[in-house]
PDB file of N, CA and C in Angstrom:
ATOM      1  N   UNK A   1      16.026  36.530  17.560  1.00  0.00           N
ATOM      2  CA  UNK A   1      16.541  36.895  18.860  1.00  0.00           C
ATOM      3  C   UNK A   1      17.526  35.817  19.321  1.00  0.00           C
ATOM      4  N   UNK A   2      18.486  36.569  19.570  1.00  0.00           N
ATOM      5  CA  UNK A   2      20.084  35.784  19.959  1.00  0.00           C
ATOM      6  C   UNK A   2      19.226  34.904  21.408  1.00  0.00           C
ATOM      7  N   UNK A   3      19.379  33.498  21.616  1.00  0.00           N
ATOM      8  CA  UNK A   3      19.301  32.621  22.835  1.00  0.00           C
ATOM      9  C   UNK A   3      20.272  33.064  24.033  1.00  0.00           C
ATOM     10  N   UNK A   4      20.635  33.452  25.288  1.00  0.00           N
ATOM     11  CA  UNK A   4      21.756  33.847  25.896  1.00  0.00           C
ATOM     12  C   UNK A   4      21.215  32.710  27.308  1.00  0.00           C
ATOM     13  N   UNK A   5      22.555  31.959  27.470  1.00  0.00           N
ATOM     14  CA  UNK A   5      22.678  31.366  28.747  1.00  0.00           C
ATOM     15  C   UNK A   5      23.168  32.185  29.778  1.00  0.00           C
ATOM     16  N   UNK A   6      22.941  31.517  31.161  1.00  0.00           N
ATOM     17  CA  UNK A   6      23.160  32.295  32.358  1.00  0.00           C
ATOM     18  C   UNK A   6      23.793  31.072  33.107  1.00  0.00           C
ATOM     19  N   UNK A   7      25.107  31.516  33.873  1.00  0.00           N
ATOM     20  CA  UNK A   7      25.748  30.326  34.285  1.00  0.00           C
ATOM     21  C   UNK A   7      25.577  30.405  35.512  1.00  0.00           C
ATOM     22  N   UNK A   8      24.742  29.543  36.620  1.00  0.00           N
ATOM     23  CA  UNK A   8      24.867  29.425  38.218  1.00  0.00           C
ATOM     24  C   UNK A   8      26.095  29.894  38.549  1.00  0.00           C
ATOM     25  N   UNK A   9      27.110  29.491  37.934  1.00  0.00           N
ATOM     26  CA  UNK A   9      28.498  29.740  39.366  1.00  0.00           C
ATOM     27  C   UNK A   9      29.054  30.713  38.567  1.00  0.00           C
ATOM     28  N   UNK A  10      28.762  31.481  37.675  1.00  0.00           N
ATOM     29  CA  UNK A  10      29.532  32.555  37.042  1.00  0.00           C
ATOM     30  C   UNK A  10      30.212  33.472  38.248  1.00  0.00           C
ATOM     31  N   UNK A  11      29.215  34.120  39.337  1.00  0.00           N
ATOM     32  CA  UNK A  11      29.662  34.959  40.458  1.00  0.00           C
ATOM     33  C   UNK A  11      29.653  34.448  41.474  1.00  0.00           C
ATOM     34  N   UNK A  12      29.257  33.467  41.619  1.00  0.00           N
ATOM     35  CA  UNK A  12      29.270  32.569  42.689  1.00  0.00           C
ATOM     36  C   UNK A  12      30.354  32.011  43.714  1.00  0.00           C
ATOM     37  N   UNK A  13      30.951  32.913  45.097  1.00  0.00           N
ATOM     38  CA  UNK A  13      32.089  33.053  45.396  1.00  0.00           C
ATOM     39  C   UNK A  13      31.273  33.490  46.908  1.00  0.00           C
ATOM     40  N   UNK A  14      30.701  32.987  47.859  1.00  0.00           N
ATOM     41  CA  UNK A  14      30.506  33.042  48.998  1.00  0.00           C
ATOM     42  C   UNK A  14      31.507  33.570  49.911  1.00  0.00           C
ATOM     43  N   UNK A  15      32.419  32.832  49.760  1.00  0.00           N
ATOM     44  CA  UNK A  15      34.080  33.132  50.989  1.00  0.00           C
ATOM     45  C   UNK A  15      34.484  34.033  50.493  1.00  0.00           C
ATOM     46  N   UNK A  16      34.020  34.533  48.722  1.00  0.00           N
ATOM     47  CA  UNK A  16      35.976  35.010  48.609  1.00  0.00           C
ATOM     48  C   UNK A  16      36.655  34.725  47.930  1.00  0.00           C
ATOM     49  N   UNK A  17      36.773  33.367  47.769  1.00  0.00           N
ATOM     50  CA  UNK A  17      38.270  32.336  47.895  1.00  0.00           C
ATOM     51  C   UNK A  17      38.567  32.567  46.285  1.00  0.00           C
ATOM     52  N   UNK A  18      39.358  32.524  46.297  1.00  0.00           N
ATOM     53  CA  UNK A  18      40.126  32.813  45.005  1.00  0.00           C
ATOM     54  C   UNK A  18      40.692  31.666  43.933  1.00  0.00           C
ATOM     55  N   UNK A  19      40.529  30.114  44.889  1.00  0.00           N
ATOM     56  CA  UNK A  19      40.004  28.943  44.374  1.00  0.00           C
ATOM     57  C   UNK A  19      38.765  28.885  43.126  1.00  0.00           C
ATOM     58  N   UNK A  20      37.818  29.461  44.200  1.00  0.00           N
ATOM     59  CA  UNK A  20      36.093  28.901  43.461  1.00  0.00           C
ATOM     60  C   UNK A  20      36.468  30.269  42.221  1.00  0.00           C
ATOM     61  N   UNK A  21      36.958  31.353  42.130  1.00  0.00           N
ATOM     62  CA  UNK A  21      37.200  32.365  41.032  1.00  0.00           C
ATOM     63  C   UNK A  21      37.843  31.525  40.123  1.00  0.00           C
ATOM     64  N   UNK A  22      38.688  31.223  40.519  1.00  0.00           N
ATOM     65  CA  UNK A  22      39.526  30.769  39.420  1.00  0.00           C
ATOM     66  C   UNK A  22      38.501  29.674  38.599  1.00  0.00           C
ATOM     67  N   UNK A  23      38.336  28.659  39.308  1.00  0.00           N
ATOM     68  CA  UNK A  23      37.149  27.947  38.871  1.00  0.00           C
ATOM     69  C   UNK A  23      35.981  28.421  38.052  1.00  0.00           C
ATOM     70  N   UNK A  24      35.131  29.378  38.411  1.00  0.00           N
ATOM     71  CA  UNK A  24      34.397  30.262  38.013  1.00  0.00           C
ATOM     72  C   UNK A  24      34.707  30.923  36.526  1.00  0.00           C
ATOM     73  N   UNK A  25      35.896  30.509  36.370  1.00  0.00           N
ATOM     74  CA  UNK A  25      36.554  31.061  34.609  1.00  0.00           C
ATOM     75  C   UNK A  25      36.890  29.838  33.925  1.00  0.00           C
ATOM     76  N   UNK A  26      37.263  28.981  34.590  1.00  0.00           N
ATOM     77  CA  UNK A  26      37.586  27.718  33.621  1.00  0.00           C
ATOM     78  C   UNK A  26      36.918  26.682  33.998  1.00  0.00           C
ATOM     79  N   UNK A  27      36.399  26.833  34.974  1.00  0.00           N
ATOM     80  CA  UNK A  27      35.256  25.238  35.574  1.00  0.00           C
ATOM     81  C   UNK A  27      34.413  24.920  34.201  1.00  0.00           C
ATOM     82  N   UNK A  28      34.379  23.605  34.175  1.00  0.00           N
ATOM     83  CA  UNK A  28      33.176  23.045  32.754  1.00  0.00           C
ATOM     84  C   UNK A  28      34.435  22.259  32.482  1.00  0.00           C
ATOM     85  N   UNK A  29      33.830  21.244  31.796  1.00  0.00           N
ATOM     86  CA  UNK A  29      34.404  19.894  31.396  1.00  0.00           C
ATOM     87  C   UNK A  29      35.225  19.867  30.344  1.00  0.00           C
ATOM     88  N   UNK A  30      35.184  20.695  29.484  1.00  0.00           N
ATOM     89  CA  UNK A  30      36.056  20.967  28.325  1.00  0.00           C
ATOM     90  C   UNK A  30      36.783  22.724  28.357  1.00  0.00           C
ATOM     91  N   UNK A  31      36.476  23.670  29.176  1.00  0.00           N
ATOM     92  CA  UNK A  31      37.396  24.713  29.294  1.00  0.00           C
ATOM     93  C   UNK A  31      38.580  24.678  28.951  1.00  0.00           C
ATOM     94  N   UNK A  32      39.777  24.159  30.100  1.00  0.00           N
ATOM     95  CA  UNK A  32      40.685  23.978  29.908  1.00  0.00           C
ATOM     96  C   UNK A  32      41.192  23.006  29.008  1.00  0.00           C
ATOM     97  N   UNK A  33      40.733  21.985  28.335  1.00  0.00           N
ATOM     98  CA  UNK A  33      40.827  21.550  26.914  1.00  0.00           C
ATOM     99  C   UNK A  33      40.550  22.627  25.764  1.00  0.00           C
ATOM    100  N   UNK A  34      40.011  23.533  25.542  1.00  0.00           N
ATOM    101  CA  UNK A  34      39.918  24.072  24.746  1.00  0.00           C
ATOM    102  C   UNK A  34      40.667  25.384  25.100  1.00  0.00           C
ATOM    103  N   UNK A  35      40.967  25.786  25.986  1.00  0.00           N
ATOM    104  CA  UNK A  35      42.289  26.756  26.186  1.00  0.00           C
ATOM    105  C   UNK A  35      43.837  26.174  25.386  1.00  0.00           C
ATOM    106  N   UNK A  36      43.613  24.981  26.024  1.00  0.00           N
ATOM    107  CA  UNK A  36      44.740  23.945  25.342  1.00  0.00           C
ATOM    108  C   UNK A  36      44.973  23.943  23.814  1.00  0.00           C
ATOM    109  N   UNK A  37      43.606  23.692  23.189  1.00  0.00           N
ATOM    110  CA  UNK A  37      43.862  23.633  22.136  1.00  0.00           C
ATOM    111  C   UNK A  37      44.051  24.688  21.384  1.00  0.00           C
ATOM    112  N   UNK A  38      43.543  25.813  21.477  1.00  0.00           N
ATOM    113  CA  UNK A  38      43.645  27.104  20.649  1.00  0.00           C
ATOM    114  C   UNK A  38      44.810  27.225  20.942  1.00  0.00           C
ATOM    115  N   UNK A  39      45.320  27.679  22.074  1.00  0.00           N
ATOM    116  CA  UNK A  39      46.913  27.582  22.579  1.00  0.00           C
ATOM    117  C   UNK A  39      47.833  26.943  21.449  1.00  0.00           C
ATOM    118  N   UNK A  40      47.670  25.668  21.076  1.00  0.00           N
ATOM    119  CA  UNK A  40      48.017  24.664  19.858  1.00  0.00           C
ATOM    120  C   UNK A  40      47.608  25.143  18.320  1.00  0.00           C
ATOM    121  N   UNK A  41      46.930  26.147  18.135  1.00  0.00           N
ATOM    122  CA  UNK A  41      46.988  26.020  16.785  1.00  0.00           C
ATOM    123  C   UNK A  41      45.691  25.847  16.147  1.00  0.00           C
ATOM    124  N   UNK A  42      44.434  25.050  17.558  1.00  0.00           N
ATOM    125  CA  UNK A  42      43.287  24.836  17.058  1.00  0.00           C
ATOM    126  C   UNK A  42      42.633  25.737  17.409  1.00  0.00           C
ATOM    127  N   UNK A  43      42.605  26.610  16.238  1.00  0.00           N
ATOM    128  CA  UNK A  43      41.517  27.689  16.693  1.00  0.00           C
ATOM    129  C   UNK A  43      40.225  28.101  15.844  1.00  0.00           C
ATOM    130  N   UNK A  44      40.181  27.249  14.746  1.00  0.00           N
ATOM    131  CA  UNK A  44      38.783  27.098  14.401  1.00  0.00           C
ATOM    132  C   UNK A  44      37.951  25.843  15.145  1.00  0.00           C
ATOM    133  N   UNK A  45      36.517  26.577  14.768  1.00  0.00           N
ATOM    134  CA  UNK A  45      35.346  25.644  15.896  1.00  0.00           C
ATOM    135  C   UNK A  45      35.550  24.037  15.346  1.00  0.00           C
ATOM    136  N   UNK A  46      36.040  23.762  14.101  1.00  0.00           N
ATOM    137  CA  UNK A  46      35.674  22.100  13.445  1.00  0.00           C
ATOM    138  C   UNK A  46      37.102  21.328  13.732  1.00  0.00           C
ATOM    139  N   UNK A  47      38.643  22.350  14.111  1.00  0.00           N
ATOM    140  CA  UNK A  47      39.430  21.805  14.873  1.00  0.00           C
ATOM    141  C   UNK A  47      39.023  21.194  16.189  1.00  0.00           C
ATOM    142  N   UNK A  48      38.364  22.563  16.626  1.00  0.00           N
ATOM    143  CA  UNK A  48      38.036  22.116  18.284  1.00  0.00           C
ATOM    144  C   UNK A  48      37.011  20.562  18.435  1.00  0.00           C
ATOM    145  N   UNK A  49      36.101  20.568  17.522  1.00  0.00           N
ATOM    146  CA  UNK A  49      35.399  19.330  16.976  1.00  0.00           C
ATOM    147  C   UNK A  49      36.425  18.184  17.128  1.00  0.00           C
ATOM    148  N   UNK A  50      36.886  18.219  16.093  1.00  0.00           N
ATOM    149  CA  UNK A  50      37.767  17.399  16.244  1.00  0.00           C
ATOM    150  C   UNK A  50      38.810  16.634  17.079  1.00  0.00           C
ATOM    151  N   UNK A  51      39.030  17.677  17.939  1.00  0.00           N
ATOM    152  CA  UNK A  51      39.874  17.748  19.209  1.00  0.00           C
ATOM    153  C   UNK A  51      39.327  17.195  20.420  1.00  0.00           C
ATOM    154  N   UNK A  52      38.259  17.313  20.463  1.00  0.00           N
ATOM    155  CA  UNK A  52      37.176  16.945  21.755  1.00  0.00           C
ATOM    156  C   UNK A  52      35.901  16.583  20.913  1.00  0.00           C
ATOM    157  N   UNK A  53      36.134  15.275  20.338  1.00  0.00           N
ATOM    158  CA  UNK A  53      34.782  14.404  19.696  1.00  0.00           C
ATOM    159  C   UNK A  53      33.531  14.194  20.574  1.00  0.00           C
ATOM    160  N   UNK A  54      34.323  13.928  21.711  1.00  0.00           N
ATOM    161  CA  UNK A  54      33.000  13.659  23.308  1.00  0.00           C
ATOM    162  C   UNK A  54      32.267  14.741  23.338  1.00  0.00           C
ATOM    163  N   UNK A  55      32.955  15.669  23.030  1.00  0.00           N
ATOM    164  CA  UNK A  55      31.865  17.242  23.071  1.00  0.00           C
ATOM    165  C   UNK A  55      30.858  17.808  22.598  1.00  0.00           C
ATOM    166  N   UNK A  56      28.974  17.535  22.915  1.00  0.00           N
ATOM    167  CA  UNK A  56      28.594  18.016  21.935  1.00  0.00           C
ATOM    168  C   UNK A  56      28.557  19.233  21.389  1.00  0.00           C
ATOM    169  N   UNK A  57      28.283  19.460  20.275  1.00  0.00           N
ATOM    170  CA  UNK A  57      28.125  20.807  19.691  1.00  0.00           C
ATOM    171  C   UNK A  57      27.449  22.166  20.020  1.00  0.00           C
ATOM    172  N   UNK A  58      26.630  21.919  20.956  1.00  0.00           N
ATOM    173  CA  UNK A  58      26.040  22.896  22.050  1.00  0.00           C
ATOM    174  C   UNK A  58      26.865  23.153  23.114  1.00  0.00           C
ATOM    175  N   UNK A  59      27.660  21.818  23.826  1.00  0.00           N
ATOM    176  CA  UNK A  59      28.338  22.002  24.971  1.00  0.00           C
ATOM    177  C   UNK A  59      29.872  23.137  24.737  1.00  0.00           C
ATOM    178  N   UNK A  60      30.766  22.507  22.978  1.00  0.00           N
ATOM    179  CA  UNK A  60      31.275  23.381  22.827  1.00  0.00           C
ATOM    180  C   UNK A  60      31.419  24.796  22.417  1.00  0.00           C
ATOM    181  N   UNK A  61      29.729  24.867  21.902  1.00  0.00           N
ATOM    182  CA  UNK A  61      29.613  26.097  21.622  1.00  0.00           C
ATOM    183  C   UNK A  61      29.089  27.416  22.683  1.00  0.00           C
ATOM    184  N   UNK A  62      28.675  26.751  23.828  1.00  0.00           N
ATOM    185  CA  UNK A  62      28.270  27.264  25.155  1.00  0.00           C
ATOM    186  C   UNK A  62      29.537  27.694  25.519  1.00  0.00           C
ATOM    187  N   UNK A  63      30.839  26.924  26.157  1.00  0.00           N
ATOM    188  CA  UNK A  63      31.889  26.894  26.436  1.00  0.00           C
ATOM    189  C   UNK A  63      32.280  27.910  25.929  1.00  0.00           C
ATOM    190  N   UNK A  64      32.986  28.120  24.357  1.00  0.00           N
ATOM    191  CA  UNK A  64      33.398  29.021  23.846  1.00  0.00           C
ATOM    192  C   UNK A  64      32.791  30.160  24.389  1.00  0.00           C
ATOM    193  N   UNK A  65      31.358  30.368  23.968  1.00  0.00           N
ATOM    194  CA  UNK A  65      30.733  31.837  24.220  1.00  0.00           C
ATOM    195  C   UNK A  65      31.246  32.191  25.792  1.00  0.00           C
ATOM    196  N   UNK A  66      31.119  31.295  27.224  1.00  0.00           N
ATOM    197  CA  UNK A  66      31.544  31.670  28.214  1.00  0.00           C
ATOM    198  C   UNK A  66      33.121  31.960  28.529  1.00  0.00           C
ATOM    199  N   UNK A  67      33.961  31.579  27.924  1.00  0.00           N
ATOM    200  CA  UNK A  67      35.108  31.703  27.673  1.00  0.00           C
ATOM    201  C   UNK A  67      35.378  33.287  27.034  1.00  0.00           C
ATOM    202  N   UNK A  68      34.541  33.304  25.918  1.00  0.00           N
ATOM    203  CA  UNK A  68      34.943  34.676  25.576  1.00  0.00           C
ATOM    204  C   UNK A  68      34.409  36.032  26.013  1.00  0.00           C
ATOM    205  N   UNK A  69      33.252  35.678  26.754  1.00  0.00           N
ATOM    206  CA  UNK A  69      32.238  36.877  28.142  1.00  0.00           C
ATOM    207  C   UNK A  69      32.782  37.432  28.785  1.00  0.00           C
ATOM    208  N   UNK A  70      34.008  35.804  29.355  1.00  0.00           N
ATOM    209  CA  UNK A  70      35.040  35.860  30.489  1.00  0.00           C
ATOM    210  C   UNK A  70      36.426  36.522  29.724  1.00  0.00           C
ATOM    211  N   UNK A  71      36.726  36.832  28.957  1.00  0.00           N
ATOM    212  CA  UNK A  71      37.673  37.748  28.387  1.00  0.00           C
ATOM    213  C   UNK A  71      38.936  36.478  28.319  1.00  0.00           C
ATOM    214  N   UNK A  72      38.876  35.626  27.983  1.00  0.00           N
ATOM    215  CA  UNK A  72      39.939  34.393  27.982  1.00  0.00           C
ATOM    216  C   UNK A  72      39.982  34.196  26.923  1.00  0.00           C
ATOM    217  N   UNK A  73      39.640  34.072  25.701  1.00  0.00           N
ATOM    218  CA  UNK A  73      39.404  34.087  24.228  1.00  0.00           C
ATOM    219  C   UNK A  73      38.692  35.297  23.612  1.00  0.00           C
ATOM    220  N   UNK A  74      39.125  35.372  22.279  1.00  0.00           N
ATOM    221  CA  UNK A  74      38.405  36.402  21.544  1.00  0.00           C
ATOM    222  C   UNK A  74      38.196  36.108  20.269  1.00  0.00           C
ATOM    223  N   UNK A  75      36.789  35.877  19.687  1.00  0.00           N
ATOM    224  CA  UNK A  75      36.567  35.336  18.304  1.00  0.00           C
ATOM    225  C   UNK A  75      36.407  36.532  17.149  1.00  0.00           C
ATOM    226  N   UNK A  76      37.215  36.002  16.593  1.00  0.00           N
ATOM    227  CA  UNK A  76      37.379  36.450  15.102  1.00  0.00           C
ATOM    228  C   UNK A  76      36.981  36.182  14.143  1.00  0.00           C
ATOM    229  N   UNK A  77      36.089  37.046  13.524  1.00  0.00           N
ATOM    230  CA  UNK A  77      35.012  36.413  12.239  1.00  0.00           C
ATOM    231  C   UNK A  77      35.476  37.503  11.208  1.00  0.00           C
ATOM    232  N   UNK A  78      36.229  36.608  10.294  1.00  0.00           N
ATOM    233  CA  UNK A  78      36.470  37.384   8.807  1.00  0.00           C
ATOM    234  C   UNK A  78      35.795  37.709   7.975  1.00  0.00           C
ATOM    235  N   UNK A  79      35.700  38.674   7.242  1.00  0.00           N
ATOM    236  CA  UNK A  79      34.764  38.889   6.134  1.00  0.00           C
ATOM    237  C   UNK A  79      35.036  38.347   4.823  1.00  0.00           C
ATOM    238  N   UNK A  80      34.740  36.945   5.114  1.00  0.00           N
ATOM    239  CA  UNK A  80      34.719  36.414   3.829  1.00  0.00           C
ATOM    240  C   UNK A  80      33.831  35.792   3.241  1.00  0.00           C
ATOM    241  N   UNK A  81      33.654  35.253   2.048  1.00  0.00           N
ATOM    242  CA  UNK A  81      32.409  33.979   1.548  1.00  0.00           C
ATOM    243  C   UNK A  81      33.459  32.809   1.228  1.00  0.00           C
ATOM    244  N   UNK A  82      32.859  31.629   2.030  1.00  0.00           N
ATOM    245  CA  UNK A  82      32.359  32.019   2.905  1.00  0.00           C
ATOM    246  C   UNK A  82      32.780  32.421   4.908  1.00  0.00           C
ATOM    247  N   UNK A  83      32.516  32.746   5.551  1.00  0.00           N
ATOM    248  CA  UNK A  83      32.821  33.523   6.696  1.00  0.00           C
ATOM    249  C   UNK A  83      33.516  32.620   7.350  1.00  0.00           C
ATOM    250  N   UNK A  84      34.397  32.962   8.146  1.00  0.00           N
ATOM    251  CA  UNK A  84      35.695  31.946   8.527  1.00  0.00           C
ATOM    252  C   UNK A  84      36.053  32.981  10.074  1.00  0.00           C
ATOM    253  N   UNK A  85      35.568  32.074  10.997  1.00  0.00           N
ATOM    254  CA  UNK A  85      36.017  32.622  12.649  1.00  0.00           C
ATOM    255  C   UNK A  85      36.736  31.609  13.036  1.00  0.00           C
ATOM    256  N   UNK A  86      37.399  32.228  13.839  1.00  0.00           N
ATOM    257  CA  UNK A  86      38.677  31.485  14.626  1.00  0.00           C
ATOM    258  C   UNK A  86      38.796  32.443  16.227  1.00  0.00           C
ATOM    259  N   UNK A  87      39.739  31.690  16.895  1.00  0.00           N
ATOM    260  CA  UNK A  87      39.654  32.065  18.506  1.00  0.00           C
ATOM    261  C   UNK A  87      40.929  31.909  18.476  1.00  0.00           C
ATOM    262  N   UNK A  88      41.693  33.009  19.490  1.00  0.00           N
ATOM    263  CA  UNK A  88      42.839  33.093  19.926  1.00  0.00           C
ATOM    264  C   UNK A  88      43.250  33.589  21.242  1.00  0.00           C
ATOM    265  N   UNK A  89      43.844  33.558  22.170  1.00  0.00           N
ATOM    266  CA  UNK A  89      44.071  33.667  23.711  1.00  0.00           C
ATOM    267  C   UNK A  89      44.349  35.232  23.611  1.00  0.00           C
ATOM    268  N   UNK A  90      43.621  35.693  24.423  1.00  0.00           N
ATOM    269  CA  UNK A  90      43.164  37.135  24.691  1.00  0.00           C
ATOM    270  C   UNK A  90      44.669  37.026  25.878  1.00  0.00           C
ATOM    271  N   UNK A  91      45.442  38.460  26.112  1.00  0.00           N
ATOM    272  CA  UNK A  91      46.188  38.588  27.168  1.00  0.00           C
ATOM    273  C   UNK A  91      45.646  38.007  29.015  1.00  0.00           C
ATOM    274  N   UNK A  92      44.888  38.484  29.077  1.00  0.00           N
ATOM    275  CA  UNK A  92      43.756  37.595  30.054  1.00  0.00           C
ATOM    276  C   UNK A  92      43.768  35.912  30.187  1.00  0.00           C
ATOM    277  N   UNK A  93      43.904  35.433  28.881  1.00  0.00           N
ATOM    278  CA  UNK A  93      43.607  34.383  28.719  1.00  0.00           C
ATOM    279  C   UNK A  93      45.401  33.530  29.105  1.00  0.00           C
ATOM    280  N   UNK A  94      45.875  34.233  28.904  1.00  0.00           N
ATOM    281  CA  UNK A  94      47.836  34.116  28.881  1.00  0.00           C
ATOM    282  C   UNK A  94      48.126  33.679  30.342  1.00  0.00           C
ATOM    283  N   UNK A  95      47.760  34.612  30.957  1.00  0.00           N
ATOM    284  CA  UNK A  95      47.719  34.551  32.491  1.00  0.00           C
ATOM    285  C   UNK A  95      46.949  33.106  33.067  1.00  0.00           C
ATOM    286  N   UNK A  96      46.584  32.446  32.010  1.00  0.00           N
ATOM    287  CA  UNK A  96      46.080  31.068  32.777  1.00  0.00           C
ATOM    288  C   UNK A  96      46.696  30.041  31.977  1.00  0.00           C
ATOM    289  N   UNK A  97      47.653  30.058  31.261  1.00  0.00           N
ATOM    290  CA  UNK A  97      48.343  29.025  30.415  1.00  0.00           C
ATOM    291  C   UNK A  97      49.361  28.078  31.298  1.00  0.00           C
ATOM    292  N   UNK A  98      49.902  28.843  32.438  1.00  0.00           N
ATOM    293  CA  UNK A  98      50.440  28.389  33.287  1.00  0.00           C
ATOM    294  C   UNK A  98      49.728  27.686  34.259  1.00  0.00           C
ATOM    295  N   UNK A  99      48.663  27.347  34.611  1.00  0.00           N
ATOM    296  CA  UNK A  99      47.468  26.625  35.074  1.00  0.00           C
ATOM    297  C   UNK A  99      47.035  25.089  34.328  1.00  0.00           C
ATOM    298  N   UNK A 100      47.239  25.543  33.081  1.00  0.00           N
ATOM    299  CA  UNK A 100      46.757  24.989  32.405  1.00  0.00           C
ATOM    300  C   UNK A 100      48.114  23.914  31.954  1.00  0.00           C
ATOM    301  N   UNK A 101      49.194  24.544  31.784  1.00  0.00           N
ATOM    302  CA  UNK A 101      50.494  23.403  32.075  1.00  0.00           C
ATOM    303  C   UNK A 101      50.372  22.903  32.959  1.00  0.00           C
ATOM    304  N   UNK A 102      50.210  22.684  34.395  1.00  0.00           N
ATOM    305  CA  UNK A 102      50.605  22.736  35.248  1.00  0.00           C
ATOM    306  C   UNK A 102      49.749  21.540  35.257  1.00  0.00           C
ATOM    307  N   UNK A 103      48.256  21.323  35.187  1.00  0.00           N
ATOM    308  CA  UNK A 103      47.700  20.015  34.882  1.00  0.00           C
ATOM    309  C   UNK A 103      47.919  19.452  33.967  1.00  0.00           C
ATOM    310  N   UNK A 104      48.463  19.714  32.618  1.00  0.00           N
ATOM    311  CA  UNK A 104      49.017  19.103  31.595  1.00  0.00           C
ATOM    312  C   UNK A 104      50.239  18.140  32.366  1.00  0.00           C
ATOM    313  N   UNK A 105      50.912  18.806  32.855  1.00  0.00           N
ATOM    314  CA  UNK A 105      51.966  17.740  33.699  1.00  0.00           C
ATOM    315  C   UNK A 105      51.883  17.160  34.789  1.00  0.00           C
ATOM    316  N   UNK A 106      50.830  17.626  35.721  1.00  0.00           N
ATOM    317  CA  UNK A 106      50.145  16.478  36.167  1.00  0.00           C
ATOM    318  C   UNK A 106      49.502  15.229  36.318  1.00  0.00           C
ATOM    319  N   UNK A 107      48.633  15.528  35.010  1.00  0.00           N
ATOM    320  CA  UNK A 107      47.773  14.698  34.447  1.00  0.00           C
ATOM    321  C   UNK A 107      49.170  13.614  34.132  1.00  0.00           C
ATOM    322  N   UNK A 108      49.972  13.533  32.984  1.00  0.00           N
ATOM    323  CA  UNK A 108      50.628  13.028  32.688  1.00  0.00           C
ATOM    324  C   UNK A 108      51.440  12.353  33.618  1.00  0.00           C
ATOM    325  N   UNK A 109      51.759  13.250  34.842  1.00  0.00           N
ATOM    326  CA  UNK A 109      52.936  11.926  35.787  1.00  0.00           C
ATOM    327  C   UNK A 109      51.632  11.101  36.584  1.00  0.00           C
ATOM    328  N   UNK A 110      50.189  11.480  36.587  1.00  0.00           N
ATOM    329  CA  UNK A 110      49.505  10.529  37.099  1.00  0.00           C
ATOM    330  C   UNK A 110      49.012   9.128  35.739  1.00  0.00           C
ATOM    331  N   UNK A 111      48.985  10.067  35.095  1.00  0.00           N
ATOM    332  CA  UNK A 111      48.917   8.889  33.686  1.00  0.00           C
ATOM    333  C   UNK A 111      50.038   7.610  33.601  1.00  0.00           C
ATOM    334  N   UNK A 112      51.172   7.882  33.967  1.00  0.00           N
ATOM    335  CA  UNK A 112      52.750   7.136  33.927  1.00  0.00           C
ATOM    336  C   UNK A 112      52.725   6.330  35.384  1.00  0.00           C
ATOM    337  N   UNK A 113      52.001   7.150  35.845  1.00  0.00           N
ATOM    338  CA  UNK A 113      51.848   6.292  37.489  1.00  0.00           C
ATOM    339  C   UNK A 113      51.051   5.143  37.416  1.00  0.00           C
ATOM    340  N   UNK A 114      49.329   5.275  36.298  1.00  0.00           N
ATOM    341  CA  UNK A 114      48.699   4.213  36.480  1.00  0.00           C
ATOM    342  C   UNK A 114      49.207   3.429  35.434  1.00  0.00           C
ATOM    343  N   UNK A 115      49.834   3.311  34.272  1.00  0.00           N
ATOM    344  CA  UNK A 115      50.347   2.380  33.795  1.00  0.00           C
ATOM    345  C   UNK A 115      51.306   1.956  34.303  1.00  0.00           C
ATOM    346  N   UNK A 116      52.172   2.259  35.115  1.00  0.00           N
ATOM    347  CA  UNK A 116      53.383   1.505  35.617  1.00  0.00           C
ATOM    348  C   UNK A 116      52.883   0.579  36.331  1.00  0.00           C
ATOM    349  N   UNK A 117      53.223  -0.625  36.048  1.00  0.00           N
ATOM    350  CA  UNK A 117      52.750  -2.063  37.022  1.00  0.00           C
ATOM    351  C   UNK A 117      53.166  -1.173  38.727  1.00  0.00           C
ATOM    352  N   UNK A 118      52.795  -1.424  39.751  1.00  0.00           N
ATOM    353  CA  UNK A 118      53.201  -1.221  40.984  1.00  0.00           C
ATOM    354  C   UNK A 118      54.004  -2.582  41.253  1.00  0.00           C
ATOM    355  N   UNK A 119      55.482  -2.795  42.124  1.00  0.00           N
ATOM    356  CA  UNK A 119      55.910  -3.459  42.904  1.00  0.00           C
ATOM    357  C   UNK A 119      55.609  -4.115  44.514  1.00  0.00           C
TER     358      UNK A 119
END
């Protein structure tokens, strides 16, 4: 019997607000890292390993499964020996790439900010 998690804030949207939704699809510590990376090319699970070492192997494999519930990824398991799945950005998932830049270049002019000595 398949184990299935249940996520507190999956529906969890009191106001409304279209903030805590959005959240509600990519909130978790490695989401949007791993949107990132499939986005890139990493779309097998031992890339994603690789990609996010801090991650354990439960945390990224939780992630994924909620990611793909949420229609943002879609895993692909080939029929081969031996069996070879990979993940790729579902149209759903497209619609948040621009989100997901958007802290990519954030992150980065705050990154350039704390190394720059201040005057």
């Amino acid at each position: 019997m398949a184990k299935t998690s249940v996520r507190k804030t999956k529906d969890f949207n009191p106001t409304n607000c279209a903030v805590t939704y959005c959240l509600n699809i990519i909130g978790g510590k490695w989401k949007p890292v791993i949107i990132h990376l499939i986005r890139n090319n990493s779309t097998r699970y031992s890339q994603m390993q690789r990609g996010i070492p801090e991650a354990s192997k439960q945390t990224l494999t939780n992630q994924l499964r909620e990611l793909e519930v949420d229609g943002v990824i879609e895993r692909i398991v080939y029929a081969e020996v031996p069996p070879r799945v990979e993940y790729r950005i579902t149209p759903f998932g497209n619609t948040l790439l621009p989100i997901i830049d958007a802290m990519k270049v954030w992150g980065r002019e705050q990154m350039e900010n704390i190394s720059t000595p201040k005057e």
